[in-house]
PDB file of N, CA and C in Angstrom:
ATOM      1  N   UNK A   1      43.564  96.706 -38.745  1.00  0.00           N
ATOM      2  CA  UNK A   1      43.207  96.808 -37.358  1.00  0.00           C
ATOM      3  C   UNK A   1      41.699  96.767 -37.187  1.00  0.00           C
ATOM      4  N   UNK A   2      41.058  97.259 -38.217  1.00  0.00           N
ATOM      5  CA  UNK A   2      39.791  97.710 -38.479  1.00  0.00           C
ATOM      6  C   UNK A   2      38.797  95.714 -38.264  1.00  0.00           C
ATOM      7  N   UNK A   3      39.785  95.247 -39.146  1.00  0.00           N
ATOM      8  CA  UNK A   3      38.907  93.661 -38.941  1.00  0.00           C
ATOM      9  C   UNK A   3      39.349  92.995 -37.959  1.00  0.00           C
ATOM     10  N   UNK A   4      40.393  93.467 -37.387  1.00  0.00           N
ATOM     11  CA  UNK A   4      40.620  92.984 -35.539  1.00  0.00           C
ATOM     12  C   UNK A   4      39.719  93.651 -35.057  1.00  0.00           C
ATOM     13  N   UNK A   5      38.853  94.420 -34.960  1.00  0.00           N
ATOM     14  CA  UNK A   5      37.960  94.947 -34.008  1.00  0.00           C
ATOM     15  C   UNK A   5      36.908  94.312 -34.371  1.00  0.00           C
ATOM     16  N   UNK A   6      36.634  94.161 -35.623  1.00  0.00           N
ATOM     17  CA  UNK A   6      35.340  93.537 -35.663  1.00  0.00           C
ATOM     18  C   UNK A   6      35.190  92.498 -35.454  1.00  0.00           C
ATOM     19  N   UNK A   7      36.183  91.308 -35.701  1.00  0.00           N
ATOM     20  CA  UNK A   7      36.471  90.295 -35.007  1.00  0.00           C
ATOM     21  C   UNK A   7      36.194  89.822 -33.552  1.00  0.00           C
ATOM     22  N   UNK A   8      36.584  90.580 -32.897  1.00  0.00           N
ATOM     23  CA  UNK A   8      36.431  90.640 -31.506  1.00  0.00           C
ATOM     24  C   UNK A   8      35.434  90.903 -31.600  1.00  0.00           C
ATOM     25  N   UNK A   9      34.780  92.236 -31.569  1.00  0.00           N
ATOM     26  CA  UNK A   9      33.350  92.330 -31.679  1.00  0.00           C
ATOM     27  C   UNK A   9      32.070  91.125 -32.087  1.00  0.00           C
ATOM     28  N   UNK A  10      32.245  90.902 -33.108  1.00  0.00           N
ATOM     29  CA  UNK A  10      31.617  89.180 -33.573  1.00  0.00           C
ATOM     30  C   UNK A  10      31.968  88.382 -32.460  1.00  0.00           C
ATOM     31  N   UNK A  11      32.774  87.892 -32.289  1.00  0.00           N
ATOM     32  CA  UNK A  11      33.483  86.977 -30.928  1.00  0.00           C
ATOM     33  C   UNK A  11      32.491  86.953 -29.516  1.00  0.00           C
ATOM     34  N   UNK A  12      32.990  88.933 -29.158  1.00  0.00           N
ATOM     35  CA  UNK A  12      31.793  89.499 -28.144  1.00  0.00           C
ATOM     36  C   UNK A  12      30.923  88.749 -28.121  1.00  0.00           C
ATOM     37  N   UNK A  13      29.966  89.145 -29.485  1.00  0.00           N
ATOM     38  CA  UNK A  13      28.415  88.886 -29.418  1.00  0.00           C
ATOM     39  C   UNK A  13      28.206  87.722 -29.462  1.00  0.00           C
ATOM     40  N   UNK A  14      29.691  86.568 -30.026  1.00  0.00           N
ATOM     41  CA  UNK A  14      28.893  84.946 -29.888  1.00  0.00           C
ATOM     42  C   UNK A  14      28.989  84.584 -28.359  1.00  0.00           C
ATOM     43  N   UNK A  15      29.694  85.072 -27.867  1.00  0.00           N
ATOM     44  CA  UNK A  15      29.848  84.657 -26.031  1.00  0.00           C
ATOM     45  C   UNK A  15      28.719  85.143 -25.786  1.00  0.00           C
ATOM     46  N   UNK A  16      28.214  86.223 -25.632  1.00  0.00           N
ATOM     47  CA  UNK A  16      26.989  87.039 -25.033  1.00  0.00           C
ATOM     48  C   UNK A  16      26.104  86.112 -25.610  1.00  0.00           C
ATOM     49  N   UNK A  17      25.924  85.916 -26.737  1.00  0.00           N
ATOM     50  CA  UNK A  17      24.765  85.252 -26.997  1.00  0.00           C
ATOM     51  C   UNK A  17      24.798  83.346 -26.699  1.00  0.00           C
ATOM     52  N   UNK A  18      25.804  82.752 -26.389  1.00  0.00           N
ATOM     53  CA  UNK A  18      26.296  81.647 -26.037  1.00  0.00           C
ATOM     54  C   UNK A  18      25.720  81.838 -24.299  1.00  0.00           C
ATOM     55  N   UNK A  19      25.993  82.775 -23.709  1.00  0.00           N
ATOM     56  CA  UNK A  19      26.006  82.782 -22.657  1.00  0.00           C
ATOM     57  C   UNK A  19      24.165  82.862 -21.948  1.00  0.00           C
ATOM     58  N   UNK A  20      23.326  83.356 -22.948  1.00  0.00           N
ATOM     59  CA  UNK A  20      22.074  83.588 -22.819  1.00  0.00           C
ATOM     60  C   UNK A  20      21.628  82.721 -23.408  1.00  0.00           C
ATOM     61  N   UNK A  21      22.270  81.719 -24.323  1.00  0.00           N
ATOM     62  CA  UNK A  21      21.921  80.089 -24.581  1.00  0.00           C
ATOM     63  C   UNK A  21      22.003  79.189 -23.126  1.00  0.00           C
ATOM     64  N   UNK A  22      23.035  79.513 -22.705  1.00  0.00           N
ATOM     65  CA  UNK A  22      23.005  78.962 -21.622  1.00  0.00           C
ATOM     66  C   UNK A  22      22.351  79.275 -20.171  1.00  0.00           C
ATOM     67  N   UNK A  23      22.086  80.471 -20.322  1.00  0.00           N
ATOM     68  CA  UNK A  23      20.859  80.872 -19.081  1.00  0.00           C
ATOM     69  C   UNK A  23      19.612  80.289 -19.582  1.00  0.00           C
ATOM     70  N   UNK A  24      19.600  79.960 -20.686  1.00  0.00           N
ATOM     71  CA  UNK A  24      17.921  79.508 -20.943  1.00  0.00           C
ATOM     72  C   UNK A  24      17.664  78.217 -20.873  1.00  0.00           C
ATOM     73  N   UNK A  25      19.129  77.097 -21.133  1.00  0.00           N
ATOM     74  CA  UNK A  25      19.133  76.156 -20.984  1.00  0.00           C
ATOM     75  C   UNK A  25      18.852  75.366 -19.270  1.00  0.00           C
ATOM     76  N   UNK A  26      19.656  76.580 -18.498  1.00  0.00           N
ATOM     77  CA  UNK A  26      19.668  76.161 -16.968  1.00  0.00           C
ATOM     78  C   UNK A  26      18.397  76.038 -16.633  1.00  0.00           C
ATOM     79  N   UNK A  27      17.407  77.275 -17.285  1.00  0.00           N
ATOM     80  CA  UNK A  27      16.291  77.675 -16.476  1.00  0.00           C
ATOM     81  C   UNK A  27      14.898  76.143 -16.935  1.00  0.00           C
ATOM     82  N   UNK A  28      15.232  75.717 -18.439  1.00  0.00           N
ATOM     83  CA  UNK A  28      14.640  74.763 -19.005  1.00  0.00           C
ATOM     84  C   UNK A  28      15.229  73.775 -17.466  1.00  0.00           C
ATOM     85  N   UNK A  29      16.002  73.305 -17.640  1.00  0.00           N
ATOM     86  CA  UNK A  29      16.885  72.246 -17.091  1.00  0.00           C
ATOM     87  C   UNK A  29      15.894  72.218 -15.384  1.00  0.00           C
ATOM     88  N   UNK A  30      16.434  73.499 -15.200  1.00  0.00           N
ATOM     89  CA  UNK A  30      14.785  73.809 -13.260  1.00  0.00           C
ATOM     90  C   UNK A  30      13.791  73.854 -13.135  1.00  0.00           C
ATOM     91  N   UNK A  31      13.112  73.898 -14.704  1.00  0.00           N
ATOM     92  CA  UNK A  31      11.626  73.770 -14.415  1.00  0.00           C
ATOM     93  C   UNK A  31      11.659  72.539 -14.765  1.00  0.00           C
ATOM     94  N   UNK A  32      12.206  71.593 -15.437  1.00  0.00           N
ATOM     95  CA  UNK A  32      12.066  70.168 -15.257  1.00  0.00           C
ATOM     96  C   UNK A  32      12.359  69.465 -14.383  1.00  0.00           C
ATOM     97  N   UNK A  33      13.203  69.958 -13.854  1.00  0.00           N
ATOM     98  CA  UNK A  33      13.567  69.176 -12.320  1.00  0.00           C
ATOM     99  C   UNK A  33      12.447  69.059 -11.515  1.00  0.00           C
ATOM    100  N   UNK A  34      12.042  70.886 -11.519  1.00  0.00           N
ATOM    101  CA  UNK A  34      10.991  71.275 -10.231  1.00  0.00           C
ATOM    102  C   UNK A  34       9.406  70.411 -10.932  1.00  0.00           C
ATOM    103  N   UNK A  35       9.113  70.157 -12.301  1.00  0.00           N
ATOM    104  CA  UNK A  35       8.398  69.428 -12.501  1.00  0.00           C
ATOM    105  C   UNK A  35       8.336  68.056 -12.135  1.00  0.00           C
ATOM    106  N   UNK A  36       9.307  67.090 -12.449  1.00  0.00           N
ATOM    107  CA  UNK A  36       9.996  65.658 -12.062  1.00  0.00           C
ATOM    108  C   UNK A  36       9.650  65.793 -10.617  1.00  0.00           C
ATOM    109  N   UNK A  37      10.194  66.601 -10.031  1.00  0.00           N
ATOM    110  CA  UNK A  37       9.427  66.572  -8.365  1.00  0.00           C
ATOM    111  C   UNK A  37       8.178  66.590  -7.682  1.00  0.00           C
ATOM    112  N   UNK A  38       7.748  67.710  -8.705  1.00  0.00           N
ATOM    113  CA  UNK A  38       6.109  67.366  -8.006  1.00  0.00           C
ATOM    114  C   UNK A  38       5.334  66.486  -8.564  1.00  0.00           C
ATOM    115  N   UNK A  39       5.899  65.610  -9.676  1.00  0.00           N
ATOM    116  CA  UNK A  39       5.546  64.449 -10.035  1.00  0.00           C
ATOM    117  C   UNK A  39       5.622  63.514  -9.141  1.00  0.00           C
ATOM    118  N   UNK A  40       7.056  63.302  -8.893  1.00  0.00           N
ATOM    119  CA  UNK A  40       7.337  62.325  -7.616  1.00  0.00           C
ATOM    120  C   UNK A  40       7.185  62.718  -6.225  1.00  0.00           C
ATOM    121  N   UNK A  41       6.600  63.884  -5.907  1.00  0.00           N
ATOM    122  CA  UNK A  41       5.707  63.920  -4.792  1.00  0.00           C
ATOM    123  C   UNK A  41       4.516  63.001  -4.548  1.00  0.00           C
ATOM    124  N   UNK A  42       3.834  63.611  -5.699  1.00  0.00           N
ATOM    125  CA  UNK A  42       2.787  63.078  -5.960  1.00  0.00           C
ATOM    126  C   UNK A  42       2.273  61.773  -5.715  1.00  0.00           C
ATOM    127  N   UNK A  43       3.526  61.252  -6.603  1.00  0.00           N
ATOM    128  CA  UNK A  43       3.520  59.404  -6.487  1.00  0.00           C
ATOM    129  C   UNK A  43       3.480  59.441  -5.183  1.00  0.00           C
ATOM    130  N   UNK A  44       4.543  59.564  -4.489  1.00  0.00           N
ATOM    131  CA  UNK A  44       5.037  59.233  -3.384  1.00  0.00           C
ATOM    132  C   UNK A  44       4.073  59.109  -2.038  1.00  0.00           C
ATOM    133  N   UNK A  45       3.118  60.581  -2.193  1.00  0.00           N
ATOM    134  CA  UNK A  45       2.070  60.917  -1.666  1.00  0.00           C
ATOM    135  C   UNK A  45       0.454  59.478  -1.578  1.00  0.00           C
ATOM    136  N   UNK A  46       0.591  59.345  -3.305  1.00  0.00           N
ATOM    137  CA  UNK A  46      -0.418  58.495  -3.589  1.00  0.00           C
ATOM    138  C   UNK A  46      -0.029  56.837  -2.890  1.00  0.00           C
ATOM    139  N   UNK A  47       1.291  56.482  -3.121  1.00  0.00           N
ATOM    140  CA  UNK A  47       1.824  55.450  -2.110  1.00  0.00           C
ATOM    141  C   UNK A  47       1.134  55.134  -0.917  1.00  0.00           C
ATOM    142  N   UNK A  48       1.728  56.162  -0.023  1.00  0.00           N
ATOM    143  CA  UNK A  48       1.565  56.321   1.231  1.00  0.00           C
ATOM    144  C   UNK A  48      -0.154  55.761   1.378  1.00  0.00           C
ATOM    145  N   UNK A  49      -0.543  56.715   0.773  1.00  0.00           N
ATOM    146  CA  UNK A  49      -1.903  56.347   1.167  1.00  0.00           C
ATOM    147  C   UNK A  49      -2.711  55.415   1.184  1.00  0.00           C
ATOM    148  N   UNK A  50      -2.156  54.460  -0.146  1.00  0.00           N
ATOM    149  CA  UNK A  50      -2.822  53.627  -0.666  1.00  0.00           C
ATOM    150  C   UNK A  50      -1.856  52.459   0.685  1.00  0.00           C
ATOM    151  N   UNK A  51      -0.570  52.662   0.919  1.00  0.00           N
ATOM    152  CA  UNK A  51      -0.776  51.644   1.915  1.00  0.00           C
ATOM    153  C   UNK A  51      -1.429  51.881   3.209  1.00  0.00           C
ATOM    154  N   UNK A  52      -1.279  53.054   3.588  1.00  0.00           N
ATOM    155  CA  UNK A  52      -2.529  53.244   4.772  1.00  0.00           C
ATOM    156  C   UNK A  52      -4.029  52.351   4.770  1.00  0.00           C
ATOM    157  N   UNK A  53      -4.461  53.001   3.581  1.00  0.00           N
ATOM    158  CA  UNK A  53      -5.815  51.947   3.593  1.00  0.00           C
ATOM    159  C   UNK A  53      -5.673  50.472   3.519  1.00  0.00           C
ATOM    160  N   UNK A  54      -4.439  49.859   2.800  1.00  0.00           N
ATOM    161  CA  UNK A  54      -4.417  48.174   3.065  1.00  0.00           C
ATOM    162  C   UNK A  54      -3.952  48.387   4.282  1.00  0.00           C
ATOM    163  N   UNK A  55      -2.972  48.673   4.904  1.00  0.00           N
ATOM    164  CA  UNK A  55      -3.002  48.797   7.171  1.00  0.00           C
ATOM    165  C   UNK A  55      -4.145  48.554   7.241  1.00  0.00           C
ATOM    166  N   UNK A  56      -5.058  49.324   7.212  1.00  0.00           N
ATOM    167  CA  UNK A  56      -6.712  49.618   7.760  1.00  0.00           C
ATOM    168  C   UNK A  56      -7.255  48.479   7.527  1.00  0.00           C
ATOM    169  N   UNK A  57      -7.378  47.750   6.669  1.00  0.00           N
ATOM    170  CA  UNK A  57      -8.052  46.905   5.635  1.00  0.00           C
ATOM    171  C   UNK A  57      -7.330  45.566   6.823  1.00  0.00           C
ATOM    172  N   UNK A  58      -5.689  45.139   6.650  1.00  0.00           N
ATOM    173  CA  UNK A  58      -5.654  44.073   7.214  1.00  0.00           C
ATOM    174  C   UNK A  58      -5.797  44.106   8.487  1.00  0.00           C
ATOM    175  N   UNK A  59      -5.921  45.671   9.575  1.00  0.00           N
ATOM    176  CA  UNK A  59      -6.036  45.463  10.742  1.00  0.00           C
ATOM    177  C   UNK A  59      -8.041  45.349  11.356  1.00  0.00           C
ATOM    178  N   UNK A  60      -8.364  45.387  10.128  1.00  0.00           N
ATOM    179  CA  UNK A  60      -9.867  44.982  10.401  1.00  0.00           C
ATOM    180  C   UNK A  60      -9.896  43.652  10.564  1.00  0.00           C
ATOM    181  N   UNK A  61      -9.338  43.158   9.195  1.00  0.00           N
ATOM    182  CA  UNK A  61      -9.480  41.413   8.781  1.00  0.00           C
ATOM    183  C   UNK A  61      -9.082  41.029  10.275  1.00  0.00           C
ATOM    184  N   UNK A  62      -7.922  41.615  11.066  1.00  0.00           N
ATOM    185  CA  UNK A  62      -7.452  40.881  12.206  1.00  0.00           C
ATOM    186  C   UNK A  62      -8.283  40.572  13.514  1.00  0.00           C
ATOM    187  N   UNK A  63      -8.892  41.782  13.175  1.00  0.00           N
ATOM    188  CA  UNK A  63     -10.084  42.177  14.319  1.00  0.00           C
ATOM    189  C   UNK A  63     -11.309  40.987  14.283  1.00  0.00           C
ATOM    190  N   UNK A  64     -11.664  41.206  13.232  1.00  0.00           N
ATOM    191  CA  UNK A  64     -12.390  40.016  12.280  1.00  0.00           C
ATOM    192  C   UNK A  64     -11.939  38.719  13.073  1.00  0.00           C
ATOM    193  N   UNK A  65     -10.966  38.079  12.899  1.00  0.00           N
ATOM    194  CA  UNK A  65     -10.487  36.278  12.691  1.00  0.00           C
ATOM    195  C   UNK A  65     -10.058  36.731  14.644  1.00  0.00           C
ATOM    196  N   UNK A  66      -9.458  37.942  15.674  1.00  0.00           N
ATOM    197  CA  UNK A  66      -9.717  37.734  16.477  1.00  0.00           C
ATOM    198  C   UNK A  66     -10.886  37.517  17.388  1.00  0.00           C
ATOM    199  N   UNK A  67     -12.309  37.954  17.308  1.00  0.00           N
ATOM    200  CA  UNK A  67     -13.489  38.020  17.212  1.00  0.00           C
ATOM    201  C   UNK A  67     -14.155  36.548  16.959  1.00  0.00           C
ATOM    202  N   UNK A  68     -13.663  35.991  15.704  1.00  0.00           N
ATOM    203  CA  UNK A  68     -14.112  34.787  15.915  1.00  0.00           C
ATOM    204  C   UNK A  68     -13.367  33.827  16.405  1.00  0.00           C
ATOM    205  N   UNK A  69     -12.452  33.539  16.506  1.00  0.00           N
ATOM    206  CA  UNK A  69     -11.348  32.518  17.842  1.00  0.00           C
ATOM    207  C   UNK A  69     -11.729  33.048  18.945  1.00  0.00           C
ATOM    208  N   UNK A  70     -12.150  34.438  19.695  1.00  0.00           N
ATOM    209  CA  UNK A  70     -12.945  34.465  21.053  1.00  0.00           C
ATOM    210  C   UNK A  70     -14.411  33.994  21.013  1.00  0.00           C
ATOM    211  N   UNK A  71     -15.264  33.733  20.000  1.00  0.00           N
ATOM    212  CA  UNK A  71     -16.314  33.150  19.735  1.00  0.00           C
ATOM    213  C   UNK A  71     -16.384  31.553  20.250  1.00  0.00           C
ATOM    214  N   UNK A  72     -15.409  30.905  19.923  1.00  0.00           N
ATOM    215  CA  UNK A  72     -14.835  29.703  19.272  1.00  0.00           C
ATOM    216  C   UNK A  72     -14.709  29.122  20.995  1.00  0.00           C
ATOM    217  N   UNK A  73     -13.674  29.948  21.448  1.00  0.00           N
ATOM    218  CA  UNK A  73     -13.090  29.728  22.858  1.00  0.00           C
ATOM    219  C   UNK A  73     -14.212  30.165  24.067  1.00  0.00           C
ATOM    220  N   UNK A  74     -14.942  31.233  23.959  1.00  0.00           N
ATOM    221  CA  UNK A  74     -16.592  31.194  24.650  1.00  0.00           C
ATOM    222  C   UNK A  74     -16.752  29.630  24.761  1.00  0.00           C
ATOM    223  N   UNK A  75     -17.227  29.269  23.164  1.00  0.00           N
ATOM    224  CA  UNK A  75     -18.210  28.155  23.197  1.00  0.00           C
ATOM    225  C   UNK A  75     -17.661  26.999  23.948  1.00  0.00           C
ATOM    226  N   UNK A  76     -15.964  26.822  23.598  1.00  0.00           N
ATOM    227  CA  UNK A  76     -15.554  25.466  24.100  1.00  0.00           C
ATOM    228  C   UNK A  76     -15.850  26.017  25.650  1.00  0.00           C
ATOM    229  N   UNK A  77     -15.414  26.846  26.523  1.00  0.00           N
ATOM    230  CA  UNK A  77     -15.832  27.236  27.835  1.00  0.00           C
ATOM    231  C   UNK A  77     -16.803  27.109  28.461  1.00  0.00           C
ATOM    232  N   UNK A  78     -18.350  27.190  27.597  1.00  0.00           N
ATOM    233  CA  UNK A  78     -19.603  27.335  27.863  1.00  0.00           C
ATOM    234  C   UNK A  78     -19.888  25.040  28.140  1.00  0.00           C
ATOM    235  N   UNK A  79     -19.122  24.894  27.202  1.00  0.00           N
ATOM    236  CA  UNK A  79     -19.277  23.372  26.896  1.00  0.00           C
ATOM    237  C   UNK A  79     -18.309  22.665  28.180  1.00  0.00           C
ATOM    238  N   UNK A  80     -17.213  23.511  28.465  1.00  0.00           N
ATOM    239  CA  UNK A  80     -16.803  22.916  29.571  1.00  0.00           C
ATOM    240  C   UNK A  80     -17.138  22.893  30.680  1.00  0.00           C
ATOM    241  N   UNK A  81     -18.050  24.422  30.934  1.00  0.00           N
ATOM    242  CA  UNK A  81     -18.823  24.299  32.429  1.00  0.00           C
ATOM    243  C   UNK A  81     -20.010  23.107  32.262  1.00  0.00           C
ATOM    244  N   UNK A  82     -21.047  22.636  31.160  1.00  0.00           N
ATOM    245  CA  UNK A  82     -21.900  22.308  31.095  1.00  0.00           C
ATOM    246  C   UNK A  82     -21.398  20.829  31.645  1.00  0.00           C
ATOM    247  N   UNK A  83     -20.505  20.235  30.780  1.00  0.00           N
ATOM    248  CA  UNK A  83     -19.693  19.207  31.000  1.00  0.00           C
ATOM    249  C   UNK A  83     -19.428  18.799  32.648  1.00  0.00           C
ATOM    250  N   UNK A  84     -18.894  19.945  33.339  1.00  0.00           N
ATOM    251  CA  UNK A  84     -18.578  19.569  34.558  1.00  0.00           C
ATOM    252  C   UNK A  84     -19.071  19.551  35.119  1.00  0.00           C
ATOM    253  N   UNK A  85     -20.909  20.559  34.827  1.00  0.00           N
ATOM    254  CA  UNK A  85     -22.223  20.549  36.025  1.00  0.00           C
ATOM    255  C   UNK A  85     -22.383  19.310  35.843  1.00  0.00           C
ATOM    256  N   UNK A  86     -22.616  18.093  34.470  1.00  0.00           N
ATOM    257  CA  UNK A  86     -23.122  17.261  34.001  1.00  0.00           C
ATOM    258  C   UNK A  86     -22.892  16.210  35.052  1.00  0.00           C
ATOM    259  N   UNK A  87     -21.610  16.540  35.202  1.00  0.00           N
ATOM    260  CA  UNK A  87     -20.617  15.253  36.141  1.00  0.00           C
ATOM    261  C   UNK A  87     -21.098  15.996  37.490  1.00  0.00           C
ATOM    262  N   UNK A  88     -21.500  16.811  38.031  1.00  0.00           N
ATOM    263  CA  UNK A  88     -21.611  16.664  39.350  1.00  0.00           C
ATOM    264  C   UNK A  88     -22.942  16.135  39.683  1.00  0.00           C
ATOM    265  N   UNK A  89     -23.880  16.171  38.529  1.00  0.00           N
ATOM    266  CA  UNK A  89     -24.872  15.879  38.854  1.00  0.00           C
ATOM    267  C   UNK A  89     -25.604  14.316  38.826  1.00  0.00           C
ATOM    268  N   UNK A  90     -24.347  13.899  37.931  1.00  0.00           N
ATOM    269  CA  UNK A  90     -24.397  12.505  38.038  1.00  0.00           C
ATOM    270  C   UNK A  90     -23.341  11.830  39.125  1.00  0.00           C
ATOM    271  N   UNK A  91     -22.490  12.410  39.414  1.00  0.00           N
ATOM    272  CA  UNK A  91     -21.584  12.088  40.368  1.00  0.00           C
ATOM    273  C   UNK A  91     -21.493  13.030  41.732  1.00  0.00           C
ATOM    274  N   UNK A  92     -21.724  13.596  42.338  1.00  0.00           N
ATOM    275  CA  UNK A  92     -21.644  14.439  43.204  1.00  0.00           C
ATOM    276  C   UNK A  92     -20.143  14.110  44.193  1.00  0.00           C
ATOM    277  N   UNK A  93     -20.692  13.188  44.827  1.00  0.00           N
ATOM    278  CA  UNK A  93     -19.438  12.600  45.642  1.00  0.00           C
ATOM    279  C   UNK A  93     -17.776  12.514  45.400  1.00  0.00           C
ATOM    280  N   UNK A  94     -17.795  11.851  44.047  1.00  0.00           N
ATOM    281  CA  UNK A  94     -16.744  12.171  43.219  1.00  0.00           C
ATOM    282  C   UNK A  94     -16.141  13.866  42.929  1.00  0.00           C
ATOM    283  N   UNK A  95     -17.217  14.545  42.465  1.00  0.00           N
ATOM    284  CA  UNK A  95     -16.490  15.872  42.318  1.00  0.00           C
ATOM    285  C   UNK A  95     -16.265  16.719  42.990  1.00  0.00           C
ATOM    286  N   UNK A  96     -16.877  16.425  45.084  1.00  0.00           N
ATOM    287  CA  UNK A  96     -16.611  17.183  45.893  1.00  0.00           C
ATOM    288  C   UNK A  96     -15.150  16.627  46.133  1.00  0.00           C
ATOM    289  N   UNK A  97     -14.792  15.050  45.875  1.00  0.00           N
ATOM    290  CA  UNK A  97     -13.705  14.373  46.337  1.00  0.00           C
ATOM    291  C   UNK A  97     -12.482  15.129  45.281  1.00  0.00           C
ATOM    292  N   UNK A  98     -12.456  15.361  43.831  1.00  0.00           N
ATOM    293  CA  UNK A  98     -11.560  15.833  42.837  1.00  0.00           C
ATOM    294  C   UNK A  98     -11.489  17.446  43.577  1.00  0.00           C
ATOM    295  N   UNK A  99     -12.640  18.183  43.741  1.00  0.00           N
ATOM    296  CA  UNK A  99     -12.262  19.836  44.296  1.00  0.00           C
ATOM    297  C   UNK A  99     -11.463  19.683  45.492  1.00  0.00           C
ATOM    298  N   UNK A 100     -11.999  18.506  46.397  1.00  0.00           N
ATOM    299  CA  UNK A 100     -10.983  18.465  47.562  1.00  0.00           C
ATOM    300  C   UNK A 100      -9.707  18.484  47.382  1.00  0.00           C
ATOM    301  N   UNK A 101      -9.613  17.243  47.000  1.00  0.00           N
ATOM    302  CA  UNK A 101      -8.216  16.990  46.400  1.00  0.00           C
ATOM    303  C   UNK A 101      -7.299  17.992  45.862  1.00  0.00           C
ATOM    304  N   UNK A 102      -8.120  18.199  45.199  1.00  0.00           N
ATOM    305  CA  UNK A 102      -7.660  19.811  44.277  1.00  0.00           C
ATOM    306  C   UNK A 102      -6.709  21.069  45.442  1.00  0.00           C
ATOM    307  N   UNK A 103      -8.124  21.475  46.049  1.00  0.00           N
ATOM    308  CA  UNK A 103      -7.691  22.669  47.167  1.00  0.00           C
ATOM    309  C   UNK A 103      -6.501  21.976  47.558  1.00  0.00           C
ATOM    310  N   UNK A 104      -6.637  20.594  48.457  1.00  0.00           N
ATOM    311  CA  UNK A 104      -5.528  20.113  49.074  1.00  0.00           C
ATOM    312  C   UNK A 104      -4.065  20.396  48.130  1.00  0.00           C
ATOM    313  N   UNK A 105      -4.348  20.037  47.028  1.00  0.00           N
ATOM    314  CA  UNK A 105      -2.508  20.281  46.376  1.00  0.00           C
ATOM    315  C   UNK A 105      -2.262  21.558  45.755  1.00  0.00           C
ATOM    316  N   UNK A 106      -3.485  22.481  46.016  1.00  0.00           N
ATOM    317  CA  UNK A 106      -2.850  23.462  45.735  1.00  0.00           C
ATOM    318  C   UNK A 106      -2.269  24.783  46.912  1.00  0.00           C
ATOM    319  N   UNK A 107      -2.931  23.893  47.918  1.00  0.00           N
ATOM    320  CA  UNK A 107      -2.719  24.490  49.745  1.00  0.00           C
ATOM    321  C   UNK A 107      -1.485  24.063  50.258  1.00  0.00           C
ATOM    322  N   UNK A 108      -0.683  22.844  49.715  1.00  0.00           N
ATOM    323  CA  UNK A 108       0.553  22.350  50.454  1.00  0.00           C
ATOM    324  C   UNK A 108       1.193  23.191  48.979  1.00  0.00           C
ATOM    325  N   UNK A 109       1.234  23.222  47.651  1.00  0.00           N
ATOM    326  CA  UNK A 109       1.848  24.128  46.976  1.00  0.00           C
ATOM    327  C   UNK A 109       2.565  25.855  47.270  1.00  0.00           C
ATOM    328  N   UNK A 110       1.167  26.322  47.591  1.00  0.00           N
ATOM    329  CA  UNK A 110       1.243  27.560  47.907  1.00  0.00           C
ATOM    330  C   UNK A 110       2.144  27.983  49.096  1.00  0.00           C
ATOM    331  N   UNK A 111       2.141  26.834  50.824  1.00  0.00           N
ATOM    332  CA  UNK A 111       2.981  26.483  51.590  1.00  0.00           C
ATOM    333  C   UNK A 111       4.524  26.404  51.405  1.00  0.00           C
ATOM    334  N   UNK A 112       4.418  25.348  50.359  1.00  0.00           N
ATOM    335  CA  UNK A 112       5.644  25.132  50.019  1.00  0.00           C
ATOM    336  C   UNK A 112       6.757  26.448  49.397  1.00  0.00           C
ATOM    337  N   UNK A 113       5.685  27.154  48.299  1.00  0.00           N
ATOM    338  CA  UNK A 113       6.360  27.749  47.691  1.00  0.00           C
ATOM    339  C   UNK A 113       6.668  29.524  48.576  1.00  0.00           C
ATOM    340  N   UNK A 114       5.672  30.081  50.003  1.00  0.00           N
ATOM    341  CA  UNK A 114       5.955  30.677  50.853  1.00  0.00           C
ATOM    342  C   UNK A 114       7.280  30.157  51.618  1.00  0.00           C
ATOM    343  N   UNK A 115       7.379  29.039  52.076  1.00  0.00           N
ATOM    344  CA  UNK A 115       8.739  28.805  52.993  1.00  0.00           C
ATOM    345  C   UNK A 115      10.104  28.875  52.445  1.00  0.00           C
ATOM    346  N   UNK A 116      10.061  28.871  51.178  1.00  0.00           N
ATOM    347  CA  UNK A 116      11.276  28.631  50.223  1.00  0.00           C
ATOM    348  C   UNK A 116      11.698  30.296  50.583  1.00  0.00           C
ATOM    349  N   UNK A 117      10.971  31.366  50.590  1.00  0.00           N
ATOM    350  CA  UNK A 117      11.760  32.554  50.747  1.00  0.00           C
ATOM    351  C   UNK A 117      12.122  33.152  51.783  1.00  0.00           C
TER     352      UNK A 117
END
């Protein structure tokens, strides 16, 4: 009976001690997790940011290439008034006759498009 008890007893102590194998294993097992995480915070964190600054970066460039197409469109504008003083000053008659004209179809337009409602 005497080595049935001790038996058990031995038994006892391999569970108990099986069992505090396994509390130490869990606790290994959570600080790696909780490590793995603030690793991949981290990344995740460093991501973010790094695409923030290319945002920043291509919404300058945009600013940039819009800036110069309003440059671009100034100049052709500046070239089109010059253009059209050019012609009145060589033509006068003619370009009071084209503005006439002008007002005129855009005066029976405007007419037109009041009576329709």
């Amino acid at each position: 009976m005497s080595t049935m008890k001790e038996n058990l007893s031995d038994a006892g102590g391999h569970l108990k001690q099986a069992a505090v194998h396994a509390g130490d294993s869990m606790k290994s097992a959570a600080s790696a997790a909780g490590d793995e995480l603030k690793l991949g915070r981290a990344n995740m964190k460093s991501e973010l940011a790094d695409g923030a600054l290319s945002g920043i970066a291509a919404a300058e460039q945009m600013g940039t290439a819009a800036k110069e197409q309003m440059d671009v469109l100034m100049d052709k504008g500046r070239d089109m008034v010059d253009s059209a003083a050019e012609l009145i000053r060589e033509r006068p008659l003619t370009a009071f006759g084209i503005a006439f004209a002008t007002g005129w179809v855009i005066s029976k337009l405007a007419r037109s498009g009041n009576s329709d409602k």
